[in-house]
PDB file of N, CA and C in Angstrom:
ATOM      1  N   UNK A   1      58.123 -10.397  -0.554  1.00  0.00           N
ATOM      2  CA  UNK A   1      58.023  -9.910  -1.910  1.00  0.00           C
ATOM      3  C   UNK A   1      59.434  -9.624  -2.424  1.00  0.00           C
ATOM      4  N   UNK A   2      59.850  -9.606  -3.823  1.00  0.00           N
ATOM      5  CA  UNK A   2      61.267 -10.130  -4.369  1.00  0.00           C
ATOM      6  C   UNK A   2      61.095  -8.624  -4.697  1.00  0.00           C
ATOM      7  N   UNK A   3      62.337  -7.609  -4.754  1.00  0.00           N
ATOM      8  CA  UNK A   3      62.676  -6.073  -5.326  1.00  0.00           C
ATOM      9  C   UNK A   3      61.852  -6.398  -6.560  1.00  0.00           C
ATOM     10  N   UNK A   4      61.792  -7.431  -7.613  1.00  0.00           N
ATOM     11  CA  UNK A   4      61.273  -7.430  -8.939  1.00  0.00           C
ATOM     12  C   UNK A   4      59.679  -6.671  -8.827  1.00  0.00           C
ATOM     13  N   UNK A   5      59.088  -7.660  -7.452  1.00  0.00           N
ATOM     14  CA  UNK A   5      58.135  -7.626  -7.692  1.00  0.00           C
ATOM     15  C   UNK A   5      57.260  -6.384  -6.906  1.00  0.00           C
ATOM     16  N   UNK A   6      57.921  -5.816  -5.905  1.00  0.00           N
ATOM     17  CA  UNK A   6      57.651  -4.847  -5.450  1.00  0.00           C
ATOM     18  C   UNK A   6      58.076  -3.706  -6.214  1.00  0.00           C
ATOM     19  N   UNK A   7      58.913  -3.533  -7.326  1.00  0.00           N
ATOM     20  CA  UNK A   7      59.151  -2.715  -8.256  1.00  0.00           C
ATOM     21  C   UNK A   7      58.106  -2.378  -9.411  1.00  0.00           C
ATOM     22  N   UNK A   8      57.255  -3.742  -9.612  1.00  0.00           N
ATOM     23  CA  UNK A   8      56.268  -3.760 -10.266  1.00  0.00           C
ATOM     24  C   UNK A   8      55.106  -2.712  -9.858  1.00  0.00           C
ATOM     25  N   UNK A   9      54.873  -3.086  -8.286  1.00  0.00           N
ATOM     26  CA  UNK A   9      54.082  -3.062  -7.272  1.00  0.00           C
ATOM     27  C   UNK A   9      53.788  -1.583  -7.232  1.00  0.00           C
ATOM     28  N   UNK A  10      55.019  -0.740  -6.942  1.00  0.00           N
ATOM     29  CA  UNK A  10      54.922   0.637  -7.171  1.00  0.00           C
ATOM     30  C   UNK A  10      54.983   1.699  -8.714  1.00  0.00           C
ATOM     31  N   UNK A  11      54.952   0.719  -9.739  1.00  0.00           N
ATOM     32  CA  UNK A  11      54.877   1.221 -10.481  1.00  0.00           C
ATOM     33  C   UNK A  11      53.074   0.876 -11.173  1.00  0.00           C
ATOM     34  N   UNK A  12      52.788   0.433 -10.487  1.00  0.00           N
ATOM     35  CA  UNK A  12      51.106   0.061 -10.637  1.00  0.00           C
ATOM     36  C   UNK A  12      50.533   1.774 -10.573  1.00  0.00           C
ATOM     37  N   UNK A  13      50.207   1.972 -11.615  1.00  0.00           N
ATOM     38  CA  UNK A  13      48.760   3.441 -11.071  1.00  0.00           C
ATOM     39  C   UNK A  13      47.372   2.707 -11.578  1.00  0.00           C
ATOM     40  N   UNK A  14      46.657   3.048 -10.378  1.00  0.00           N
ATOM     41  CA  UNK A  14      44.979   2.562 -10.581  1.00  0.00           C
ATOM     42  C   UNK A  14      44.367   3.748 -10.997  1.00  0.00           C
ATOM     43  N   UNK A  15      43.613   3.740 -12.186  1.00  0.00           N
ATOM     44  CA  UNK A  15      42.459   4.997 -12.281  1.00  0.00           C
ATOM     45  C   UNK A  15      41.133   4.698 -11.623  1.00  0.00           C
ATOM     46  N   UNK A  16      40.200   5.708 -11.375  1.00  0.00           N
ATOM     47  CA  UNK A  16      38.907   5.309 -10.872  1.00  0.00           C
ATOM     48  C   UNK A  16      37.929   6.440 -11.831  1.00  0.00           C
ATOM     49  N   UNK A  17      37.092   5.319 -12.220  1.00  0.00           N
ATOM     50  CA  UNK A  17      36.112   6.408 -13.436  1.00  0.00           C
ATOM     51  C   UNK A  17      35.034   6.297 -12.144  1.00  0.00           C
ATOM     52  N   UNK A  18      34.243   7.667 -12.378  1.00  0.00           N
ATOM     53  CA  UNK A  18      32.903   7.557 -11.459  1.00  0.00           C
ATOM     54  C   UNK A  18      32.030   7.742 -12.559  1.00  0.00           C
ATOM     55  N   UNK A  19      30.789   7.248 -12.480  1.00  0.00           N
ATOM     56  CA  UNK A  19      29.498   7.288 -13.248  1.00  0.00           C
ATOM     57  C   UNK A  19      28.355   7.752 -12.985  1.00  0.00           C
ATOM     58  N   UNK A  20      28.159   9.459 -13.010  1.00  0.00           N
ATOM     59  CA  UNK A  20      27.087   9.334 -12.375  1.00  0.00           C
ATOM     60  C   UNK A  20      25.619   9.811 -13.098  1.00  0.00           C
ATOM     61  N   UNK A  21      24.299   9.901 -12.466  1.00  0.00           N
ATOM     62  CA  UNK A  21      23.624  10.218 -13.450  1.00  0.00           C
ATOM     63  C   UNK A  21      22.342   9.334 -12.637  1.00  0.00           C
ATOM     64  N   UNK A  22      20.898  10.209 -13.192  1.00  0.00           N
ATOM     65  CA  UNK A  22      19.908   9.257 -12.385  1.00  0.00           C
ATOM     66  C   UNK A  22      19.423   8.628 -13.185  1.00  0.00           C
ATOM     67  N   UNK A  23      18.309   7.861 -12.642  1.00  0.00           N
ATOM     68  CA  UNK A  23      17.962   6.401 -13.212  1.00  0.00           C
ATOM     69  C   UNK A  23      17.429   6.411 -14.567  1.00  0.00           C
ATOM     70  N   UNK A  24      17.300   5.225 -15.228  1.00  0.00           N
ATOM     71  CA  UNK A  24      17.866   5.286 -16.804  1.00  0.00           C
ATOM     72  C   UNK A  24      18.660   6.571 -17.516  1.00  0.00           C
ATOM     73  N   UNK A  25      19.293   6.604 -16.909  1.00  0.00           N
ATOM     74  CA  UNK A  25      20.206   8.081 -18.365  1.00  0.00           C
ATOM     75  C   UNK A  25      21.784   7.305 -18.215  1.00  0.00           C
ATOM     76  N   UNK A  26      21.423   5.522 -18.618  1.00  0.00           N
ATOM     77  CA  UNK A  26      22.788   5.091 -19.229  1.00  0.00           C
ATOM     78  C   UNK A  26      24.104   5.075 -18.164  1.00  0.00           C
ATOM     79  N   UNK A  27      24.023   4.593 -17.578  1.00  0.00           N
ATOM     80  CA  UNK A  27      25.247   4.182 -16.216  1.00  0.00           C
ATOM     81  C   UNK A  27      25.882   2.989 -16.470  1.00  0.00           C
ATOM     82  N   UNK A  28      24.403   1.934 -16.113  1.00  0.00           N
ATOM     83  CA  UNK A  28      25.153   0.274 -16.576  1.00  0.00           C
ATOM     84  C   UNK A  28      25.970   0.471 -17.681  1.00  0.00           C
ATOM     85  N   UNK A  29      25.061   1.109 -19.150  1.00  0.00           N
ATOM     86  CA  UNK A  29      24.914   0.289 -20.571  1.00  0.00           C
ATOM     87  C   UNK A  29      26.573   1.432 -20.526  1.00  0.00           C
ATOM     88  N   UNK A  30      26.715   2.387 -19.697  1.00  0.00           N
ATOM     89  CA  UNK A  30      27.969   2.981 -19.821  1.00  0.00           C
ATOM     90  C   UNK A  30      29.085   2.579 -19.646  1.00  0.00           C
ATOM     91  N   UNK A  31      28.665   1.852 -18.065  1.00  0.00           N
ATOM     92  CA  UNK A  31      29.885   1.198 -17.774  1.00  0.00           C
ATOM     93  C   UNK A  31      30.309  -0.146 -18.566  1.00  0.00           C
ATOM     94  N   UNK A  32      29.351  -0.989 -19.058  1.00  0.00           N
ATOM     95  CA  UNK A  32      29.850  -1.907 -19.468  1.00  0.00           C
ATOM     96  C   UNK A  32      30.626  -1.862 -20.696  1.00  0.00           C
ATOM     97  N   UNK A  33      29.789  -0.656 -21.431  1.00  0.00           N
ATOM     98  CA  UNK A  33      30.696  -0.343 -22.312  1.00  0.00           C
ATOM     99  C   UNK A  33      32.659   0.394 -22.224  1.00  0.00           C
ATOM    100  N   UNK A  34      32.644   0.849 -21.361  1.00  0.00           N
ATOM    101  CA  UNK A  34      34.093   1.104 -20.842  1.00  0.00           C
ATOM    102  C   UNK A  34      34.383  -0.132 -20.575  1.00  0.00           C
ATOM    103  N   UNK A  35      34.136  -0.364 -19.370  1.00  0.00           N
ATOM    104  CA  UNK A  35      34.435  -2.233 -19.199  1.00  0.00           C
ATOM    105  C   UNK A  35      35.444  -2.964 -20.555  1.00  0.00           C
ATOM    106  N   UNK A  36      34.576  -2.688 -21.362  1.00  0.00           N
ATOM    107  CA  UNK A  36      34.435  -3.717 -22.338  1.00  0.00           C
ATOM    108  C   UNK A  36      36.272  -3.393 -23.765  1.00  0.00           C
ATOM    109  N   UNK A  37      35.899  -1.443 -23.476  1.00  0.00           N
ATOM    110  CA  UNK A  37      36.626  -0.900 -24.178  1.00  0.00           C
ATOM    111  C   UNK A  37      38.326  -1.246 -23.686  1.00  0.00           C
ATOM    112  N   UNK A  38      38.433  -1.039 -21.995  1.00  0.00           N
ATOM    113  CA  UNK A  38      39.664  -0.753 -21.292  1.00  0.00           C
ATOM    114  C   UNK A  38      40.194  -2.130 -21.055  1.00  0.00           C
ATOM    115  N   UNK A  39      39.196  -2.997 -21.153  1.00  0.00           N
ATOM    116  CA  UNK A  39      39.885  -4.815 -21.173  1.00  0.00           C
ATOM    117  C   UNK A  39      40.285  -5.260 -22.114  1.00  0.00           C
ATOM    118  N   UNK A  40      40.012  -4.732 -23.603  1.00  0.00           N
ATOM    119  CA  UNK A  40      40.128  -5.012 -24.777  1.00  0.00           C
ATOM    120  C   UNK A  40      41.902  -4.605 -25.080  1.00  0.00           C
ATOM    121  N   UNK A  41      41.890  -2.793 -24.400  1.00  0.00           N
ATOM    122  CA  UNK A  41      43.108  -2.603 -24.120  1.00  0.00           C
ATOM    123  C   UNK A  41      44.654  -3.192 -23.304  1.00  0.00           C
ATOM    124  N   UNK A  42      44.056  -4.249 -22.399  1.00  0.00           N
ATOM    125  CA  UNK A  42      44.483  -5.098 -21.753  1.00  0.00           C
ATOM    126  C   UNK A  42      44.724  -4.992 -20.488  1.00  0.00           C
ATOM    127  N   UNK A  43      43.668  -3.923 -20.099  1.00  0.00           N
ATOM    128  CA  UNK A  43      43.707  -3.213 -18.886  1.00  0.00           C
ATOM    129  C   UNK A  43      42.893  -4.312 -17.756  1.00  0.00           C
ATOM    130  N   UNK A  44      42.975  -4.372 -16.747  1.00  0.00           N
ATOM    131  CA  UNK A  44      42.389  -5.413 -16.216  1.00  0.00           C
ATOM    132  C   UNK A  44      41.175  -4.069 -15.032  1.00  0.00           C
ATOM    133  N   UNK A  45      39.644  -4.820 -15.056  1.00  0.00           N
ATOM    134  CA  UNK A  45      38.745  -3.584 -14.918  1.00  0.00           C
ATOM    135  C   UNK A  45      38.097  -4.006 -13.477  1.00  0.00           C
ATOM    136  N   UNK A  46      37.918  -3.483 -12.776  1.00  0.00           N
ATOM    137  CA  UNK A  46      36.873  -3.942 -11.539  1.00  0.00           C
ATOM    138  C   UNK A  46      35.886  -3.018 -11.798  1.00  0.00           C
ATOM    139  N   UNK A  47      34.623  -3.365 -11.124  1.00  0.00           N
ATOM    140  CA  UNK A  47      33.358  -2.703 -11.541  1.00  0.00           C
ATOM    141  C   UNK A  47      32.554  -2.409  -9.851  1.00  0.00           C
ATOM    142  N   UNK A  48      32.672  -1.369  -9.233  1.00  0.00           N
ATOM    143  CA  UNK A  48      32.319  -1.469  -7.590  1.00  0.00           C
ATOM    144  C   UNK A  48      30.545  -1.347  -8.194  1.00  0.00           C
ATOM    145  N   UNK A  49      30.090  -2.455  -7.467  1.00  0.00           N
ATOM    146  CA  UNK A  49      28.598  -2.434  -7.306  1.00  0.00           C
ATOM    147  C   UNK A  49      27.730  -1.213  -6.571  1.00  0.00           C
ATOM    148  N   UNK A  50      26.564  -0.914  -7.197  1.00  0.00           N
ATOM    149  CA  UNK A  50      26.233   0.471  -7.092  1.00  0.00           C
ATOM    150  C   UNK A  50      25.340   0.046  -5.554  1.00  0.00           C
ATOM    151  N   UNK A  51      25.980   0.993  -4.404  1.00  0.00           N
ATOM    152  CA  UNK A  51      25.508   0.844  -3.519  1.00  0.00           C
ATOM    153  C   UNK A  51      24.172   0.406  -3.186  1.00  0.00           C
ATOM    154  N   UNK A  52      23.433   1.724  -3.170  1.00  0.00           N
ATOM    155  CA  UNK A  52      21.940   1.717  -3.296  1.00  0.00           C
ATOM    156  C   UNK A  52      21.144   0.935  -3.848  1.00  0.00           C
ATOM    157  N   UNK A  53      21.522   0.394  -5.176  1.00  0.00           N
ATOM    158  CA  UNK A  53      20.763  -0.844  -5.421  1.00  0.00           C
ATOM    159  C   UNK A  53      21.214  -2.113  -4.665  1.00  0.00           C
ATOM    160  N   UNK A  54      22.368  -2.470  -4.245  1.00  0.00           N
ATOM    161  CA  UNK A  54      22.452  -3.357  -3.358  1.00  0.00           C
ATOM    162  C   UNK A  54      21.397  -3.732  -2.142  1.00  0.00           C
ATOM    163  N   UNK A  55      21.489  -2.337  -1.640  1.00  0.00           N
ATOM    164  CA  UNK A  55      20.453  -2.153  -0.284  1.00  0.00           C
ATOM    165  C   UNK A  55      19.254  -2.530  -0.745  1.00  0.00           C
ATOM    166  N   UNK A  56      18.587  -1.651  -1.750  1.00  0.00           N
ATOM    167  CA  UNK A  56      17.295  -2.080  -2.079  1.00  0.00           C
ATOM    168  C   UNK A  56      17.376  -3.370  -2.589  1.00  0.00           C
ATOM    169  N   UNK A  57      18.081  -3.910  -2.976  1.00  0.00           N
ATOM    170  CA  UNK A  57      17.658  -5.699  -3.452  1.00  0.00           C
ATOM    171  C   UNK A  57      17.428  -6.824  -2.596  1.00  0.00           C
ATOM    172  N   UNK A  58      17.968  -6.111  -1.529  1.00  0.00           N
ATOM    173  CA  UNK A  58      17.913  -6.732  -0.197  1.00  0.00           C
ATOM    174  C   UNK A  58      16.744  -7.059   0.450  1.00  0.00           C
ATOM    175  N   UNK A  59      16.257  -5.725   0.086  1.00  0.00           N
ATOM    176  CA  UNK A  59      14.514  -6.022   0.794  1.00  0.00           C
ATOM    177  C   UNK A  59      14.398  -4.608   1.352  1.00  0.00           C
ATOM    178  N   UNK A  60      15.250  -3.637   1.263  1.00  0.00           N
ATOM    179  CA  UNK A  60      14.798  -1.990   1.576  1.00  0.00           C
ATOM    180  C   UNK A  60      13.895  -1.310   0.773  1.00  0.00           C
ATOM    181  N   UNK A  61      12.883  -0.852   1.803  1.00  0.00           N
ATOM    182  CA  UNK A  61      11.984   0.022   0.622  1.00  0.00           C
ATOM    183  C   UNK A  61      11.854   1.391   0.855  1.00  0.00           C
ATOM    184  N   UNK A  62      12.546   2.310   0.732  1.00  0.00           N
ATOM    185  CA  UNK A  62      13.511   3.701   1.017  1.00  0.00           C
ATOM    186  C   UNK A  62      11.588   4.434   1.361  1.00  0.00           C
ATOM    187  N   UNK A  63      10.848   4.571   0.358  1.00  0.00           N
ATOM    188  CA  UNK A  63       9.459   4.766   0.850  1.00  0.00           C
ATOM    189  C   UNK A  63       9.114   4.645   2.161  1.00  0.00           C
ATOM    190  N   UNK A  64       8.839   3.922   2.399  1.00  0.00           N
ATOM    191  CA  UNK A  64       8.478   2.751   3.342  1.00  0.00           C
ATOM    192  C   UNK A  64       9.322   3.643   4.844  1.00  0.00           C
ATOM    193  N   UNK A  65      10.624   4.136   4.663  1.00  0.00           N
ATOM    194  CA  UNK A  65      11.090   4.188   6.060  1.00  0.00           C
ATOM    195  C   UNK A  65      10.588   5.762   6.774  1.00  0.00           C
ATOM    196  N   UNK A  66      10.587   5.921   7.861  1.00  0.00           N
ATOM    197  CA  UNK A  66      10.079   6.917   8.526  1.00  0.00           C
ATOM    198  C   UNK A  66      11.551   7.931   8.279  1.00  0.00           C
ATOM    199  N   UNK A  67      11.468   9.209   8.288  1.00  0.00           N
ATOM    200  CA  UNK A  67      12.062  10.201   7.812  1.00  0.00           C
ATOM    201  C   UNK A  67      13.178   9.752   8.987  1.00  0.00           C
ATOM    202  N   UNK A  68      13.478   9.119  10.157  1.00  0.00           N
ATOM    203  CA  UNK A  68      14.474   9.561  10.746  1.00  0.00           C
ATOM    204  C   UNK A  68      15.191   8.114   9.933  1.00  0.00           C
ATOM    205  N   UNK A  69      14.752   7.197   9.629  1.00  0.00           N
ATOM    206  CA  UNK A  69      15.092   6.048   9.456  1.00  0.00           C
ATOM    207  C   UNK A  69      15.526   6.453   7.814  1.00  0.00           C
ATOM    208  N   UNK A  70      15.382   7.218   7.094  1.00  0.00           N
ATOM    209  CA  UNK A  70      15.741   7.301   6.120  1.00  0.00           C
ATOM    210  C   UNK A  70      16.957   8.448   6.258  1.00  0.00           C
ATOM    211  N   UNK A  71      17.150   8.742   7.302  1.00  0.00           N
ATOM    212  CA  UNK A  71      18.198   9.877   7.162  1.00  0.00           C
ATOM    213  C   UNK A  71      19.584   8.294   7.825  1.00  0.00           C
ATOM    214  N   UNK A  72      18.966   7.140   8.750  1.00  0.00           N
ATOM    215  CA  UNK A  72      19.853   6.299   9.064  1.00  0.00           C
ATOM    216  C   UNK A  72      20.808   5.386   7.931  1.00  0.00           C
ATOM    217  N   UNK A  73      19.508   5.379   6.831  1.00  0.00           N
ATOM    218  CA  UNK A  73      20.001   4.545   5.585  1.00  0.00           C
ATOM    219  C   UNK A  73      20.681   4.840   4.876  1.00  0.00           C
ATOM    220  N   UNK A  74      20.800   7.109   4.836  1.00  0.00           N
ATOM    221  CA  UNK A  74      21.661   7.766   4.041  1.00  0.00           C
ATOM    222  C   UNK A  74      23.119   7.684   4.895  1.00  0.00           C
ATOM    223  N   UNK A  75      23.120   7.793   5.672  1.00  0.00           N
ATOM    224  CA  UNK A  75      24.332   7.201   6.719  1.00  0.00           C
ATOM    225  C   UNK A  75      24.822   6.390   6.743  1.00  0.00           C
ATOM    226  N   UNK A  76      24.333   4.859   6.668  1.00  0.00           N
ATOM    227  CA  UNK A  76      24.720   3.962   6.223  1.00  0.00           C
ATOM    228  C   UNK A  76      25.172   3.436   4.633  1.00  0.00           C
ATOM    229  N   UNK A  77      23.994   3.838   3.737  1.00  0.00           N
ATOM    230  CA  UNK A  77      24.480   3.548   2.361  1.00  0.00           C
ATOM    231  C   UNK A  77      26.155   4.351   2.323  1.00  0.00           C
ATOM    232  N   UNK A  78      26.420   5.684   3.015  1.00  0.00           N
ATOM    233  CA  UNK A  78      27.636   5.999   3.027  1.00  0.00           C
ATOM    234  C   UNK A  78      28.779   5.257   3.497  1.00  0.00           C
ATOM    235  N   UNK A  79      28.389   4.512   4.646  1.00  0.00           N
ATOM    236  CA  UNK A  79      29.524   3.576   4.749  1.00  0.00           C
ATOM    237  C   UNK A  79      29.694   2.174   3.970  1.00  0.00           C
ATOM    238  N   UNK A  80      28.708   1.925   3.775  1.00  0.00           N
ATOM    239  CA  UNK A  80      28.862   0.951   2.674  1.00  0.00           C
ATOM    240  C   UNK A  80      29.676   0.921   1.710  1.00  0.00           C
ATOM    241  N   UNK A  81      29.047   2.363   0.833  1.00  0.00           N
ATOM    242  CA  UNK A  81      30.066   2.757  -0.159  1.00  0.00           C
ATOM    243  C   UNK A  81      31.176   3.015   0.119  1.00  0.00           C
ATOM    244  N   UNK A  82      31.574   3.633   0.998  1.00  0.00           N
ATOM    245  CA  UNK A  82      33.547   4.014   1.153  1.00  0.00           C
ATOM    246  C   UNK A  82      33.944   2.587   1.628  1.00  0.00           C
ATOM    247  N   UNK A  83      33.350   1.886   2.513  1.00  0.00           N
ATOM    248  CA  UNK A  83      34.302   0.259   2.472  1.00  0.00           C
ATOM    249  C   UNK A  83      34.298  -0.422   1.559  1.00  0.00           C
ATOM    250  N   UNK A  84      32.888  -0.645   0.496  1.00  0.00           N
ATOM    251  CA  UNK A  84      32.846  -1.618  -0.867  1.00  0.00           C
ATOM    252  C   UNK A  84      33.801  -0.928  -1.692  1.00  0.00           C
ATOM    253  N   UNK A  85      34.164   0.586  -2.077  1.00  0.00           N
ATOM    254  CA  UNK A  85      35.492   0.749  -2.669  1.00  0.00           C
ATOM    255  C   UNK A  85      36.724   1.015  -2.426  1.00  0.00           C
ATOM    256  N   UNK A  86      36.418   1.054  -1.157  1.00  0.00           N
ATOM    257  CA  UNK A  86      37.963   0.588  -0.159  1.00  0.00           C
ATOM    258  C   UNK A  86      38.487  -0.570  -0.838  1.00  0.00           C
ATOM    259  N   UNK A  87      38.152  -1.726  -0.349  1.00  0.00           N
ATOM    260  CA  UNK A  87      37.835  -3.269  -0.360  1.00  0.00           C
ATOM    261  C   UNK A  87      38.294  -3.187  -2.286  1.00  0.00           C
ATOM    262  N   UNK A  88      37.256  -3.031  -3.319  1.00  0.00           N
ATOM    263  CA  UNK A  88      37.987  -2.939  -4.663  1.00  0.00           C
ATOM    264  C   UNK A  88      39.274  -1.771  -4.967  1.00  0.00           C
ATOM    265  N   UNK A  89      39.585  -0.950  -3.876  1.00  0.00           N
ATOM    266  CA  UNK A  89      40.900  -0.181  -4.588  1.00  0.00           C
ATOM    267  C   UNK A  89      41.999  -0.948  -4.195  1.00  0.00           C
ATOM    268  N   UNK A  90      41.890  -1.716  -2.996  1.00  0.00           N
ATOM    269  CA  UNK A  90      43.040  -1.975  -2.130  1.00  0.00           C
ATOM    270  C   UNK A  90      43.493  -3.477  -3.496  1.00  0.00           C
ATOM    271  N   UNK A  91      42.565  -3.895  -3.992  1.00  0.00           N
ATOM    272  CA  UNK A  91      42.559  -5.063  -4.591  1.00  0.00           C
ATOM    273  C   UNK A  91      42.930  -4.747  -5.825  1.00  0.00           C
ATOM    274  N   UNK A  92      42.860  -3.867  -6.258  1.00  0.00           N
ATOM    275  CA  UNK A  92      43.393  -2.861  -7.757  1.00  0.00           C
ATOM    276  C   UNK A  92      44.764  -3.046  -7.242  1.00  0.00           C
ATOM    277  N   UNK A  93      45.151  -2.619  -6.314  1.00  0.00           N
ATOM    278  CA  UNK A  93      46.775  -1.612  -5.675  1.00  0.00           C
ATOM    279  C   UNK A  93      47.330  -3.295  -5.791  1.00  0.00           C
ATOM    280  N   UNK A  94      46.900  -4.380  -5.575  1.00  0.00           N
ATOM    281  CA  UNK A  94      47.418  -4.932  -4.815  1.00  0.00           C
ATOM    282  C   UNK A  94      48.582  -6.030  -5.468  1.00  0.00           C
TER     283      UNK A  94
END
């Protein structure tokens, strides 16, 4: 990497908006709308996919699992999430 560009490199700051809120009270129609606002600005936007619905699209049916197996999925959906926005910050930074 050239001083130019590693000068760039550290002068990069990433923000991270969180969204939270339960189901329908406006998350997507939120985010896309930021999305839409901060790219316009010329901001360049990543959007980390919402864990939990990942899992369930998969074929999880959170119902369905026996109480110890649902305490495994809350364990897991956690690692999911800290590596899927690992994985998009490092790519923000980068």
């Amino acid at each position: 990497m050239s001083p130019d560009q590693e000068s760039v490199r550290k002068e990069r700051i990433v923000y991270k908006l969180v969204l939270t809120g339960g189901p329908c009270s406006g998350k997507t129609t939120g985010q896309a709308r930021l999305s839409t606002f901060f790219e316009n600005l010329g901001w360049k936007v990543y959007r980390v996919p919402e864990t939990a619905t990942t899992l369930f699209s998969g074929g999880i049916r959170f119902p369905d699992l026996t109480p110890e197996a649902q305490d495994k999925f809350q364990e897991n959906l956690i690692k999911v999430m800290i590596a899927t926005e690992s994985t998009f910050f490092d790519l923000a930074e980068a």
